[in-house]
Protein backbone atom coordinates (compact mmCIF):
# COMPACT_ATOMS: atom_id res chain seq x y z
CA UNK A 1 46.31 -6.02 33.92
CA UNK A 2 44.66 -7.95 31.32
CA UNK A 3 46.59 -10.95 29.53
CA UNK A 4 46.71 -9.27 25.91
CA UNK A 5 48.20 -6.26 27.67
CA UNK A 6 50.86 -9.05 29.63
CA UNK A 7 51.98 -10.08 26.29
CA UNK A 8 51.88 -7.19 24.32
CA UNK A 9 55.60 -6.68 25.28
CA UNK A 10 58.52 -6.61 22.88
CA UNK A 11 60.88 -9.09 22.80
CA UNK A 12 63.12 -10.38 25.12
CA UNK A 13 67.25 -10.73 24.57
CA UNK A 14 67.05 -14.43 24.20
CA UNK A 15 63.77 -13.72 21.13
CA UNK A 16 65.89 -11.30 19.38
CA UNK A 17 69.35 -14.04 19.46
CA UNK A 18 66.98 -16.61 17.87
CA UNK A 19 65.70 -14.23 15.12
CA UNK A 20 69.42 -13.10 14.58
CA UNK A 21 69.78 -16.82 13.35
CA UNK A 22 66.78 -17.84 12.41
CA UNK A 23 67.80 -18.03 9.03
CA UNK A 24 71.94 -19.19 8.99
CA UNK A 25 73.88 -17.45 6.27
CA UNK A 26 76.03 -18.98 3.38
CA UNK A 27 78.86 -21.43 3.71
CA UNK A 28 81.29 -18.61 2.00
CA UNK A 29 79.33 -15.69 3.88
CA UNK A 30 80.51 -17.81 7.39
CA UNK A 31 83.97 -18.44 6.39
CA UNK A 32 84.28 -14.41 5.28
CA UNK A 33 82.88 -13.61 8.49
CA UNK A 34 85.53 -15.64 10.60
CA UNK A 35 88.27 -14.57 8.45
CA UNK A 36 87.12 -10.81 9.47
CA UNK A 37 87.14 -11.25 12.68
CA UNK A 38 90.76 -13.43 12.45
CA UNK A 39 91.98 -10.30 10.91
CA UNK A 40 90.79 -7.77 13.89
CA UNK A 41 87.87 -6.38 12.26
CA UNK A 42 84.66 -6.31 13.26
CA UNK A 43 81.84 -7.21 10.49
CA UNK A 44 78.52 -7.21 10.17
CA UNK A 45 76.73 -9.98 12.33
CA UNK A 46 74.75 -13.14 10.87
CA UNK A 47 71.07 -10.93 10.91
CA UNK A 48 72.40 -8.19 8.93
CA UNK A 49 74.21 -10.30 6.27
CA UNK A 50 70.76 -12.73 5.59
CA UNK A 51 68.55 -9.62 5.63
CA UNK A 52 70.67 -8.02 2.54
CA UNK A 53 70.46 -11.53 0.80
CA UNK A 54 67.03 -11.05 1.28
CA UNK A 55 66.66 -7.69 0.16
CA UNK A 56 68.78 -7.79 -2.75
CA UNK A 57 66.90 -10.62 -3.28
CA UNK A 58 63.70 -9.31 -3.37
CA UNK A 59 64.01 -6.34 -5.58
CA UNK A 60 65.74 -8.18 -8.27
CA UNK A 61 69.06 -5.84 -7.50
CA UNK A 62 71.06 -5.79 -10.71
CA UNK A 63 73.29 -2.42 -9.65
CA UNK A 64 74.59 -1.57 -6.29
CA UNK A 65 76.91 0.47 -4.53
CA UNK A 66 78.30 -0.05 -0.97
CA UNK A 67 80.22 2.31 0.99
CA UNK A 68 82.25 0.56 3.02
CA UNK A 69 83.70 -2.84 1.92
CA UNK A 70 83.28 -4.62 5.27
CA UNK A 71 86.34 -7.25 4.31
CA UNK A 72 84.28 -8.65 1.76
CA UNK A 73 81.12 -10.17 4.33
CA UNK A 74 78.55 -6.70 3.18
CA UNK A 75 79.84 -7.70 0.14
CA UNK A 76 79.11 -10.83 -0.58
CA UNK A 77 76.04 -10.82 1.19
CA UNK A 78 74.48 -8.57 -1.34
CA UNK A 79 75.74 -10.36 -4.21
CA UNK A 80 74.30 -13.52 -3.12
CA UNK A 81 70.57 -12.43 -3.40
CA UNK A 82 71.71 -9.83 -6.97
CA UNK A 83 70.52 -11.10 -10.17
CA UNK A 84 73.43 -13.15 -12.14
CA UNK A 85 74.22 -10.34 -14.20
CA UNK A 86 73.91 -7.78 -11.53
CA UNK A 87 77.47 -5.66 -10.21
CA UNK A 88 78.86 -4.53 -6.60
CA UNK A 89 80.35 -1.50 -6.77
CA UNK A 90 82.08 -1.02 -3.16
CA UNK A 91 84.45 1.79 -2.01
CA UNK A 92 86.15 2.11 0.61
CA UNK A 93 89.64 4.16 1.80
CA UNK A 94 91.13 1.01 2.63
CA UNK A 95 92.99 -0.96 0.86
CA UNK A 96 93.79 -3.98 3.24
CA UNK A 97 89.92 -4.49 3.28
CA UNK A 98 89.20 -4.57 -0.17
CA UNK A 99 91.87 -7.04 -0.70
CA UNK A 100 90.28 -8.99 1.90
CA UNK A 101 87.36 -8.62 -0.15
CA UNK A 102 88.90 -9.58 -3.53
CA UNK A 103 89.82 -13.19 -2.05
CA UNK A 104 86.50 -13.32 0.12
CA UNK A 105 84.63 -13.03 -3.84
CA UNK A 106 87.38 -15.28 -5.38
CA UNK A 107 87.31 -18.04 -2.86
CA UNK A 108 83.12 -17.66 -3.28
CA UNK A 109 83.71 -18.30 -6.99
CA UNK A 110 82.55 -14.96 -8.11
CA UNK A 111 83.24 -13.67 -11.12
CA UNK A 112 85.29 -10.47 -11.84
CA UNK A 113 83.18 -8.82 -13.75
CA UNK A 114 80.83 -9.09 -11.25
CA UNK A 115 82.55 -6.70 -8.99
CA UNK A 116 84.71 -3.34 -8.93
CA UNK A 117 86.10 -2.80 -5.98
CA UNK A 118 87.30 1.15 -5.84
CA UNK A 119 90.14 2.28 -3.23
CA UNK A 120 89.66 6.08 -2.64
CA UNK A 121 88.25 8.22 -0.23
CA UNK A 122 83.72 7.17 -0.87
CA UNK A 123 83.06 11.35 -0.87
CA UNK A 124 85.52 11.71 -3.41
CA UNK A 125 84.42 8.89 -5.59
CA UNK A 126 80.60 8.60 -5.27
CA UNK A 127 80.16 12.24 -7.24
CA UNK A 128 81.76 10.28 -10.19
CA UNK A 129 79.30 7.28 -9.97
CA UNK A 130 75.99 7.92 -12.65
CA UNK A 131 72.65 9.53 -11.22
CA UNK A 132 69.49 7.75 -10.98
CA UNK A 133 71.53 4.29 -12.26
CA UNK A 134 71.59 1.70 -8.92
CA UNK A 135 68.91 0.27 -7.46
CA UNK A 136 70.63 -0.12 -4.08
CA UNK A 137 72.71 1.71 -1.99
CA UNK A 138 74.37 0.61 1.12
CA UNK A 139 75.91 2.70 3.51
CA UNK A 140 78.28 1.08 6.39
CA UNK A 141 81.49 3.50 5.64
CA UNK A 142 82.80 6.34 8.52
CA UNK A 143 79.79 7.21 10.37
CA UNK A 144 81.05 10.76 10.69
CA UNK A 145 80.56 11.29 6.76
CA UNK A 146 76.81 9.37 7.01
CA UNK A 147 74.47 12.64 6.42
CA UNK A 148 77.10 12.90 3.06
CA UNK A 149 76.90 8.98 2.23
CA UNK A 150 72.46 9.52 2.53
CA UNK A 151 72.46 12.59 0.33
CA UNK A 152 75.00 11.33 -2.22
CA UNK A 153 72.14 7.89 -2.24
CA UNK A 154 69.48 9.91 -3.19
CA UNK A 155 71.03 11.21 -6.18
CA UNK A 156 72.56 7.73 -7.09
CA UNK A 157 69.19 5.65 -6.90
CA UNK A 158 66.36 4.42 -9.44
CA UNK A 159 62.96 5.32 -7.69
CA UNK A 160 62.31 2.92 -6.43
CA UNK A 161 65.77 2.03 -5.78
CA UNK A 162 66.39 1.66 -1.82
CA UNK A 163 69.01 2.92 0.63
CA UNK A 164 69.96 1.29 3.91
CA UNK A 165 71.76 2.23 6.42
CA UNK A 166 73.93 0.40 8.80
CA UNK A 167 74.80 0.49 12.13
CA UNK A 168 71.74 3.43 12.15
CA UNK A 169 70.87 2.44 15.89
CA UNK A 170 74.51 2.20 16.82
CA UNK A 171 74.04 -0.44 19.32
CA UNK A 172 71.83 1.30 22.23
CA UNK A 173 73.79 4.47 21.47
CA UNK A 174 71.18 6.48 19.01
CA UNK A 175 68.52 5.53 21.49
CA UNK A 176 70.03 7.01 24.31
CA UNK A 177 69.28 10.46 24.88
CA UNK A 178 72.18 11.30 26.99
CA UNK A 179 74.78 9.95 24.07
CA UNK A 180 76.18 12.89 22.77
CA UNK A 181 79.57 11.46 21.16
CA UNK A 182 79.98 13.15 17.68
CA UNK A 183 79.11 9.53 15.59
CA UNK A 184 75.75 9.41 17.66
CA UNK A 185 75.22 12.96 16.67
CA UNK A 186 75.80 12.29 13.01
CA UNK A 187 73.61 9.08 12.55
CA UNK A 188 70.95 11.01 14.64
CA UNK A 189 71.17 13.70 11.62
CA UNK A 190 70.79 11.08 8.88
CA UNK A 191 67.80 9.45 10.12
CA UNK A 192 66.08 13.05 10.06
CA UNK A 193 67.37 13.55 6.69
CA UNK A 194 65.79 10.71 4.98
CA UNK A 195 62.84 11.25 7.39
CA UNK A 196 62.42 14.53 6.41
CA UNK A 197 62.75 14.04 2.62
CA UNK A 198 59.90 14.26 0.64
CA UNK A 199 61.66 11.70 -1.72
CA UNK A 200 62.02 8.69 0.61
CA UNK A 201 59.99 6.68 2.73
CA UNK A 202 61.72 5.17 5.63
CA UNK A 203 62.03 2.16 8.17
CA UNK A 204 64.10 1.26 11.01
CA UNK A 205 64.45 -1.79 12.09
CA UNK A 206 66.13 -3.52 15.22
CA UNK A 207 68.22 -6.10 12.75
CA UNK A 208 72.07 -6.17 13.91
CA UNK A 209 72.97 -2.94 15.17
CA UNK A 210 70.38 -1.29 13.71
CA UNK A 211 69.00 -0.87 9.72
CA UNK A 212 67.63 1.65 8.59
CA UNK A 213 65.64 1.58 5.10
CA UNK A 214 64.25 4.16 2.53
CA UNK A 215 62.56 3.89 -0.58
CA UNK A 216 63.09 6.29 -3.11
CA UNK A 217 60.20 7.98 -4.96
């Protein structure tokens, strides 16, 4: 075996822990985090949090929408990298982690007007939210309602407005073809539904628990 084809290999466990922290998140985005887990929940990790920095970042995100309020980490993530007039709309069913939320934002010193945060069931509230008016959508809300979360995206975005998708590798659990539980199924279906759209072009990347990415058309 040649050497290029000895290191042509992916990387290792130890490569992907360093890139998880190669860049450390915020102060406030740390504390929220801790808090989280204080509480019994289980938040995103420090990869996924500085990638949506980044990407909010990066395409000058003035209007989003998260499903799923994460206890404020998601959250605040994406409002770090948002323009200073840009707004977080997040919704989630429960109301013990927006309030988490609400003093995650406060303690941050983030304005109110700078956030909504919406208590109600996302399916039941996202048909009310404006077409064609956010420029990012993140879902990270039940994974059994995900194909819903995707399609109800697409009709919310800008084009060029992006989606992403958390938790889209589920751990090892999407990539294992003999993992047939009924949230593997359902994230299965919504990467072939923004795959198979004609109106988004897709990534998936190995950050966290898995991302997955779409542009809109």
């Amino acid at each position: 075996m040649s050497q290029a084809r000895k290191t042509a290999a992916g990387p290792d466990a130890r490569s992907w822990q360093y890139a998880e922290g190669f860049v450390a998140a915020s102060e406030s985005v740390t504390e929220a985090h801790h808090a989280a887990l204080d509480s019994g929940l289980a938040p995103v990790g420090n990869g996924t949090s500085t990638f949506l920095t980044f990407l909010t970042r990066a395409i000058d995100a003035r209007a989003v929408v998260e499903i799923g309020t994460d206890a404020g980490v998601t959250g605040l993530s994406l409002l770090e990298g948002m323009a200073g007039n840009g707004v977080l709309t997040s919704i989630d069913v429960e109301a013990d982690r927006q309030d988490a939320a609400r003093r995650v934002f406060q303690r941050a010193g983030i304005r109110t007007n700078r956030f909504r945060l919406i208590a109600g069931t996302p399916l039941a509230v996202l048909p009310k939210l404006r077409d064609g008016a956010y420029d990012l959508v993140l879902v990270n809300g039940d994974r059994l309602e995900y194909v819903e979360y995707v399609s109800q995206a697409l009709r919310l975005l800008r084009h060029g407005g992006v989606v992403v998708v958390n938790d889209a590798l589920a751990g090892r659990a999407v990539a294992d073809p003999d993992n047939e539980e009924d949230a593997t199924l359902i994230i299965r279906e919504a990467l072939d539904f923004v795959s198979e759209s004609e109106e988004l072009l897709p990534v998936l990347l190995p950050v966290g628990r898995g991302l997955m990415l779409a542009v809109k058309s």
